[in-house]
N, C-alpha and C. Protein backbone atom coordinates (compact mmCIF):
# COMPACT_ATOMS: atom_id res chain seq x y z
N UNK A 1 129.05 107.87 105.59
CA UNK A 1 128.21 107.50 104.45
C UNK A 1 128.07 108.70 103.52
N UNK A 2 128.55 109.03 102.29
CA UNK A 2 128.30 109.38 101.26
C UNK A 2 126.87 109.63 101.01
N UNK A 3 126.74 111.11 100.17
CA UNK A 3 125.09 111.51 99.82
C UNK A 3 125.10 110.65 98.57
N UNK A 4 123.75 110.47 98.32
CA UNK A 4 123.47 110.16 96.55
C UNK A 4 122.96 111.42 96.17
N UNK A 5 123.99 111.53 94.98
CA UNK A 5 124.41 112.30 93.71
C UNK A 5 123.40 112.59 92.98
N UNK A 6 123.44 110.86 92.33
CA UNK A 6 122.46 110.55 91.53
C UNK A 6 121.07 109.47 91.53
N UNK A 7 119.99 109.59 90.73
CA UNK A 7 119.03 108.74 90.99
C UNK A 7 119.19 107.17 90.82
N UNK A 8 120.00 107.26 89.77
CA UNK A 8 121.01 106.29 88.96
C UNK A 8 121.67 104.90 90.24
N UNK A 9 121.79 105.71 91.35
CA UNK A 9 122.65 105.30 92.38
C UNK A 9 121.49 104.50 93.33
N UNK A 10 120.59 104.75 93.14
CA UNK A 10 119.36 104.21 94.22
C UNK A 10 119.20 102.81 93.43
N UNK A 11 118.81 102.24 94.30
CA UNK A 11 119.17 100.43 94.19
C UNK A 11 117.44 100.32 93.70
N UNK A 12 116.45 101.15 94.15
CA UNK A 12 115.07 100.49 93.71
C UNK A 12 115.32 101.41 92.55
N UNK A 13 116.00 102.11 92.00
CA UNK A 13 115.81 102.81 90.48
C UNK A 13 116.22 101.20 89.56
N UNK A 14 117.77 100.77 89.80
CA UNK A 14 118.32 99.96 89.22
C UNK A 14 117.44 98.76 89.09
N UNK A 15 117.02 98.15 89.86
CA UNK A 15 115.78 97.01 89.72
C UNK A 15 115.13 97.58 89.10
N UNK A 16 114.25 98.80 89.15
CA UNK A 16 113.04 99.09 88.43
C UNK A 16 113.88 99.12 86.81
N UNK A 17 114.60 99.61 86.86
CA UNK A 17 115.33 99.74 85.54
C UNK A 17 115.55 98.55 84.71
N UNK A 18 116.16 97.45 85.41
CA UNK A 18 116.27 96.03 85.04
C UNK A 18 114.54 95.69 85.02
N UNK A 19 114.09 95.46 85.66
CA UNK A 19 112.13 95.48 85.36
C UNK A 19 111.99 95.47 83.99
N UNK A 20 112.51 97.25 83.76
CA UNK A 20 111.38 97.52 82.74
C UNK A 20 112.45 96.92 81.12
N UNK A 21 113.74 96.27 81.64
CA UNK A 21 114.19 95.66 80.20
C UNK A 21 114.15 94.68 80.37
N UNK A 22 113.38 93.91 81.06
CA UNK A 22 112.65 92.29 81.58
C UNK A 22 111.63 92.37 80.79
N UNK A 23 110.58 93.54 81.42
CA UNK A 23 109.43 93.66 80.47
C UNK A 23 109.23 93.76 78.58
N UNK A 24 110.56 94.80 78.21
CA UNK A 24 110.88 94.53 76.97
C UNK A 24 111.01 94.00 76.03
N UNK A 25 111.95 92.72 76.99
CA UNK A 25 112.29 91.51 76.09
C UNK A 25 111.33 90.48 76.25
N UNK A 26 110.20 90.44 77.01
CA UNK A 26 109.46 89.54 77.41
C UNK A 26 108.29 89.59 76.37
N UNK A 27 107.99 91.02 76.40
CA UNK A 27 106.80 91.40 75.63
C UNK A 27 107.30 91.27 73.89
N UNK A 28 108.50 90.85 73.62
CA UNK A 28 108.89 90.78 72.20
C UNK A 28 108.15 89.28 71.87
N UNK A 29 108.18 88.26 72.70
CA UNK A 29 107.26 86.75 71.88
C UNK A 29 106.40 86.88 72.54
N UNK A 30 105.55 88.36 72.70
CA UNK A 30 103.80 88.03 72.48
C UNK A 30 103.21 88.37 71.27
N UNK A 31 102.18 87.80 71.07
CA UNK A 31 101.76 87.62 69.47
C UNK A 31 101.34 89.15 69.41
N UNK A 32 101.58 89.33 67.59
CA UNK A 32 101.41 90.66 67.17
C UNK A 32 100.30 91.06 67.56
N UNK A 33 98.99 90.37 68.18
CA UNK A 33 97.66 91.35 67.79
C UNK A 33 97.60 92.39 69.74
N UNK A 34 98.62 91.46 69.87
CA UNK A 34 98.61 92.45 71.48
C UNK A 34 99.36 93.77 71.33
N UNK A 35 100.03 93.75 70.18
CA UNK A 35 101.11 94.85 70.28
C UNK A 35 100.80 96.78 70.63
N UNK A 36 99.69 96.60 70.34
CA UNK A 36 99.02 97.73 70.73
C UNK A 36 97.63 97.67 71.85
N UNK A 37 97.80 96.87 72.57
CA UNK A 37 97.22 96.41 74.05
C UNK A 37 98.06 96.41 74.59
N UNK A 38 97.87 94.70 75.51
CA UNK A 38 98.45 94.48 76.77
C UNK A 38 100.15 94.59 76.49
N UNK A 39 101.15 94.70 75.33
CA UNK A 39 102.22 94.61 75.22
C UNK A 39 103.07 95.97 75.52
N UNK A 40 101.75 96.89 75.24
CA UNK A 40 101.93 98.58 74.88
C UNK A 40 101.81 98.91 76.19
N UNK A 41 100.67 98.63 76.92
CA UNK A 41 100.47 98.79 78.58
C UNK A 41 101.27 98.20 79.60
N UNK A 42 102.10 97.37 79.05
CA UNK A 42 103.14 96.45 80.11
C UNK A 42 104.47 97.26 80.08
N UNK A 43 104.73 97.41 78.90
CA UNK A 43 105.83 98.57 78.34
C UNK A 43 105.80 100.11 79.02
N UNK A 44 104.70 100.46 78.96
CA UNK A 44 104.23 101.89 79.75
C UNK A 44 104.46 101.72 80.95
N UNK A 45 103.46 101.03 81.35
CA UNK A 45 103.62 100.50 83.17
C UNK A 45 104.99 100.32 83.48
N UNK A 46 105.78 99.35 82.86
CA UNK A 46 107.40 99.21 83.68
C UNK A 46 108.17 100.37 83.56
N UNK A 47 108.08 100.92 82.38
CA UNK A 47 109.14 102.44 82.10
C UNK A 47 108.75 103.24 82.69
N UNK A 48 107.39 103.39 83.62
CA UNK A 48 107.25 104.61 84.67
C UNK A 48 107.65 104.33 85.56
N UNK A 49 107.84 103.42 86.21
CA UNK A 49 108.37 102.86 87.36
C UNK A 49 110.45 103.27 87.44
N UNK A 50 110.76 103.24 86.88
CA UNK A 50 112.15 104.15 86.80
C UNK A 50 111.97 105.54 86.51
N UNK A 51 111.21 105.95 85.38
CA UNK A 51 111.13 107.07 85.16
C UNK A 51 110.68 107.70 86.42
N UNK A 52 109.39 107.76 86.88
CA UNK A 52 109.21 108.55 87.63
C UNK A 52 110.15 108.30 89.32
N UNK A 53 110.56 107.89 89.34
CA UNK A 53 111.89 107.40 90.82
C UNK A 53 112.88 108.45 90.33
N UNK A 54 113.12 108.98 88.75
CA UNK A 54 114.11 109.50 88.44
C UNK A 54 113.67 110.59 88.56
N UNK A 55 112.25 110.97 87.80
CA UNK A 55 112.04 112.49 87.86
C UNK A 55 111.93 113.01 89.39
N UNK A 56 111.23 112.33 90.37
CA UNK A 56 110.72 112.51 91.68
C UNK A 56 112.35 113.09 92.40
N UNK A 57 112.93 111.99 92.37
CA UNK A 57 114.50 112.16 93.02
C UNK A 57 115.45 113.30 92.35
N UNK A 58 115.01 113.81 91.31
CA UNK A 58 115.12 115.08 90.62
C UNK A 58 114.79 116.25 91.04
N UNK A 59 113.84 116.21 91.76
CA UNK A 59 112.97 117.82 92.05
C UNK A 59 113.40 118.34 93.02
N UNK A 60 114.09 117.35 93.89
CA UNK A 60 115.34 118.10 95.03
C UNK A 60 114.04 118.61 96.26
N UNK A 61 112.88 118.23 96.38
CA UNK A 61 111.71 118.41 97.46
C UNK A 61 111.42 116.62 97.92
N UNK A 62 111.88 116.49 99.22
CA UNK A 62 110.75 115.31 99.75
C UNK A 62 109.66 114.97 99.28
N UNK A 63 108.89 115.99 100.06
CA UNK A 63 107.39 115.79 99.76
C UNK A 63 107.02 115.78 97.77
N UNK A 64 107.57 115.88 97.41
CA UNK A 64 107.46 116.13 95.55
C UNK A 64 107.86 113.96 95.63
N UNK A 65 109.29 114.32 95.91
CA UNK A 65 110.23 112.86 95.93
C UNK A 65 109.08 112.04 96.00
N UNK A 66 108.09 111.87 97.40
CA UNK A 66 107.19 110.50 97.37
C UNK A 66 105.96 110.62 96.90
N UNK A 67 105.55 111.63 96.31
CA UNK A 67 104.43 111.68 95.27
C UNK A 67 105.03 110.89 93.89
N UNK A 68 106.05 111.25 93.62
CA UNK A 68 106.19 110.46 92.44
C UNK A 68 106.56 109.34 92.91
N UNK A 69 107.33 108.72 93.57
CA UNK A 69 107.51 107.62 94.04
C UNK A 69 106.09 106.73 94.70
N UNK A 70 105.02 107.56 95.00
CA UNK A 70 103.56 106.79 94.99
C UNK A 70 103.08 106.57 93.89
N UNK A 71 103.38 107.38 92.88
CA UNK A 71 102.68 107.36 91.44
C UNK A 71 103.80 105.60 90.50
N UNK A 72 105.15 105.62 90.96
CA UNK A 72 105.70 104.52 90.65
C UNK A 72 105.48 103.65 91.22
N UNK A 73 104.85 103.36 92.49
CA UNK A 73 104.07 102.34 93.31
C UNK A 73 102.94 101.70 92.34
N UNK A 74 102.46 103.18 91.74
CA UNK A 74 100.54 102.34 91.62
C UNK A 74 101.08 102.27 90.15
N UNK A 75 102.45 102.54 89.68
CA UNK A 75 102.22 101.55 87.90
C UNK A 75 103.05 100.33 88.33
N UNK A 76 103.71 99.95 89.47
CA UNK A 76 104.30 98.70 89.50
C UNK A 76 102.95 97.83 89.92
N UNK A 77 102.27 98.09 90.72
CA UNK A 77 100.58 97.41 90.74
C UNK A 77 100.24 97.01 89.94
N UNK A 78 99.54 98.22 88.62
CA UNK A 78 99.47 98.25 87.62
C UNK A 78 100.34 96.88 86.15
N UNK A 79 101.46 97.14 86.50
CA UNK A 79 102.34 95.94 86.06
C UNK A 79 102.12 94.58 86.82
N UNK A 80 102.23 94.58 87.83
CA UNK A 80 101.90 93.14 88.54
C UNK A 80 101.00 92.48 87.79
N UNK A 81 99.72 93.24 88.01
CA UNK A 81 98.24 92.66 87.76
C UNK A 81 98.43 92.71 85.87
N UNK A 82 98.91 93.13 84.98
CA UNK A 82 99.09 92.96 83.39
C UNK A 82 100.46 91.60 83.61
N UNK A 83 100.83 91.69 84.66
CA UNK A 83 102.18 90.21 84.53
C UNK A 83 101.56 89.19 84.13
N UNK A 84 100.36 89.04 85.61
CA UNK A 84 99.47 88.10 86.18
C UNK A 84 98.43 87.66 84.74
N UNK A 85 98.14 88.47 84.20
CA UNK A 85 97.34 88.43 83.20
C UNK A 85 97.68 87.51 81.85
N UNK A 86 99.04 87.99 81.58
CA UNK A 86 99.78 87.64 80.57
C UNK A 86 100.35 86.20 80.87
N UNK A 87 100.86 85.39 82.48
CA UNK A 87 101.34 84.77 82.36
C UNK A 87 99.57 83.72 82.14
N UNK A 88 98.92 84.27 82.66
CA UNK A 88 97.71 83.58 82.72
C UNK A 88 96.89 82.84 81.62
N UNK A 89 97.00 83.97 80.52
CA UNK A 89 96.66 83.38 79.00
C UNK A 89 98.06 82.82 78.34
N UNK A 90 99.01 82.77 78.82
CA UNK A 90 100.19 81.88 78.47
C UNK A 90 100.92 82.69 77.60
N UNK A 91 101.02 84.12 77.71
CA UNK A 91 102.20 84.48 77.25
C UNK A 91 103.43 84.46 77.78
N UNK A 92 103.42 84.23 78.98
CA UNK A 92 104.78 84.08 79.57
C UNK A 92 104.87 83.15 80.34
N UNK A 93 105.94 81.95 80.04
CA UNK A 93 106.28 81.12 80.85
C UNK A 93 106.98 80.71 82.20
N UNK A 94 106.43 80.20 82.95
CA UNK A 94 106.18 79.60 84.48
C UNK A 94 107.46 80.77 85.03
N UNK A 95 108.54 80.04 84.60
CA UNK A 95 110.06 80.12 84.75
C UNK A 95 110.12 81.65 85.00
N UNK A 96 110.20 82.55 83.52
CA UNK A 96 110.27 83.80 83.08
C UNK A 96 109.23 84.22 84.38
N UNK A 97 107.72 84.33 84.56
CA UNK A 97 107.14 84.32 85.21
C UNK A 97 107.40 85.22 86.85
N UNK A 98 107.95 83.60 87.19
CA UNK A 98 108.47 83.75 88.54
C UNK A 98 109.74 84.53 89.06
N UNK A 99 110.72 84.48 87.94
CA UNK A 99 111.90 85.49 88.14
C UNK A 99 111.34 87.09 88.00
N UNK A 100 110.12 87.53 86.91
CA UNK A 100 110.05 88.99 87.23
C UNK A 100 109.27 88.91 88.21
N UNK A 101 108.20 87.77 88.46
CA UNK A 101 107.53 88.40 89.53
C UNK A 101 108.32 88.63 90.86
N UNK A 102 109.45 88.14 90.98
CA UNK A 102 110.53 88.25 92.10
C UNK A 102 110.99 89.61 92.13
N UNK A 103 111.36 90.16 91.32
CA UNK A 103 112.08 91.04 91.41
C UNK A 103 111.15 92.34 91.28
N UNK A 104 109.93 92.28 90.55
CA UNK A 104 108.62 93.40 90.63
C UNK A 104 108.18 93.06 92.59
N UNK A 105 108.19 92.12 93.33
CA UNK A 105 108.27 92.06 94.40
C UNK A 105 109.15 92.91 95.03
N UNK A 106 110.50 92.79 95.19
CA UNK A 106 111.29 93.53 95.59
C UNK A 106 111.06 94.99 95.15
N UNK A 107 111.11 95.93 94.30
CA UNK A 107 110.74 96.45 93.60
C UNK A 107 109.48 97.19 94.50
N UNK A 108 108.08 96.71 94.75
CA UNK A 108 107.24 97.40 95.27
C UNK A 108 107.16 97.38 96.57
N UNK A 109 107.77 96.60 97.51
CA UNK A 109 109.01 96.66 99.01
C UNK A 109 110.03 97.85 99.19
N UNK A 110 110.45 97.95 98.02
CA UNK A 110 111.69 98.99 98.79
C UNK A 110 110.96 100.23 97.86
N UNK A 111 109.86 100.51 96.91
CA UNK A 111 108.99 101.77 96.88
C UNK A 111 108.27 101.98 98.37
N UNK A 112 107.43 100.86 99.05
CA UNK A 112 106.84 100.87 100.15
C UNK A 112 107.57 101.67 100.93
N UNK A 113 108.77 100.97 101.75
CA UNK A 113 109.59 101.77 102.48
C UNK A 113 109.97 102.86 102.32
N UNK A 114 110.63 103.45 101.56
CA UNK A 114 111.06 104.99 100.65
C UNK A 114 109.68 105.42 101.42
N UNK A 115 107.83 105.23 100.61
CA UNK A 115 107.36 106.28 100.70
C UNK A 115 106.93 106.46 102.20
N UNK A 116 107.19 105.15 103.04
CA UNK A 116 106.51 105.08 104.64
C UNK A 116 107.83 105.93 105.39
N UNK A 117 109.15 106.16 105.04
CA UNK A 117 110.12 106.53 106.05
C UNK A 117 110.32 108.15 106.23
């Protein structure tokens, strides 16, 4: 088995990555007056969730590695509960819905593991 290189290469970066251009395009047909709320905070929340998997897996220290990788735990939370919110007042439909919440599932499963192993 081959080392990873890169962060790029980790399978919960790539989901989180796909996440946060789920979140992107999702948050484009919510109405303008959210755009600097819940659209701005959904946007934040998903792009830390790669980002910090990238910076963490960067610092070349374990113990560094799952601090940031706890800190990308508690904004995928963070995202869950603004999903939940949004699909709730009906910005996002059933369908859309259930496919990110699938994959923000997976997503805070294989952060879990990473930071428990």
């Amino acid at each position: 088995m081959s080392k990873i290189l890169s962060y790029k290469e980790l399978t919960v970066w790539q989901k989180a990555y796909k996440l946060s251009i789920l979140i992107y395009t999702t948050t484009e047909t919510f109405p303008k007056k959210e755009d600097f709320s819940l659209t701005s905070q959904m946007r934040r929340s998903a792009v830390s969730i790669p980002s910090n998997i990238a910076e963490g897996y960067n610092r070349n220290h374990r113990k560094e590695f799952i601090q940031f990788l706890q800190i990308a735990y508690g904004s995928s939370a963070e995202l869950e509960t603004q999903l939940s919110l949004a699909h709730d007042i009906g910005y996002i439909e059933k369908e859309n819905f259930i496919a990110i919440s699938a994959l923000m599932t997976e997503v805070l499963k294989m952060l879990n593991v990473m930071i428990r192993k």
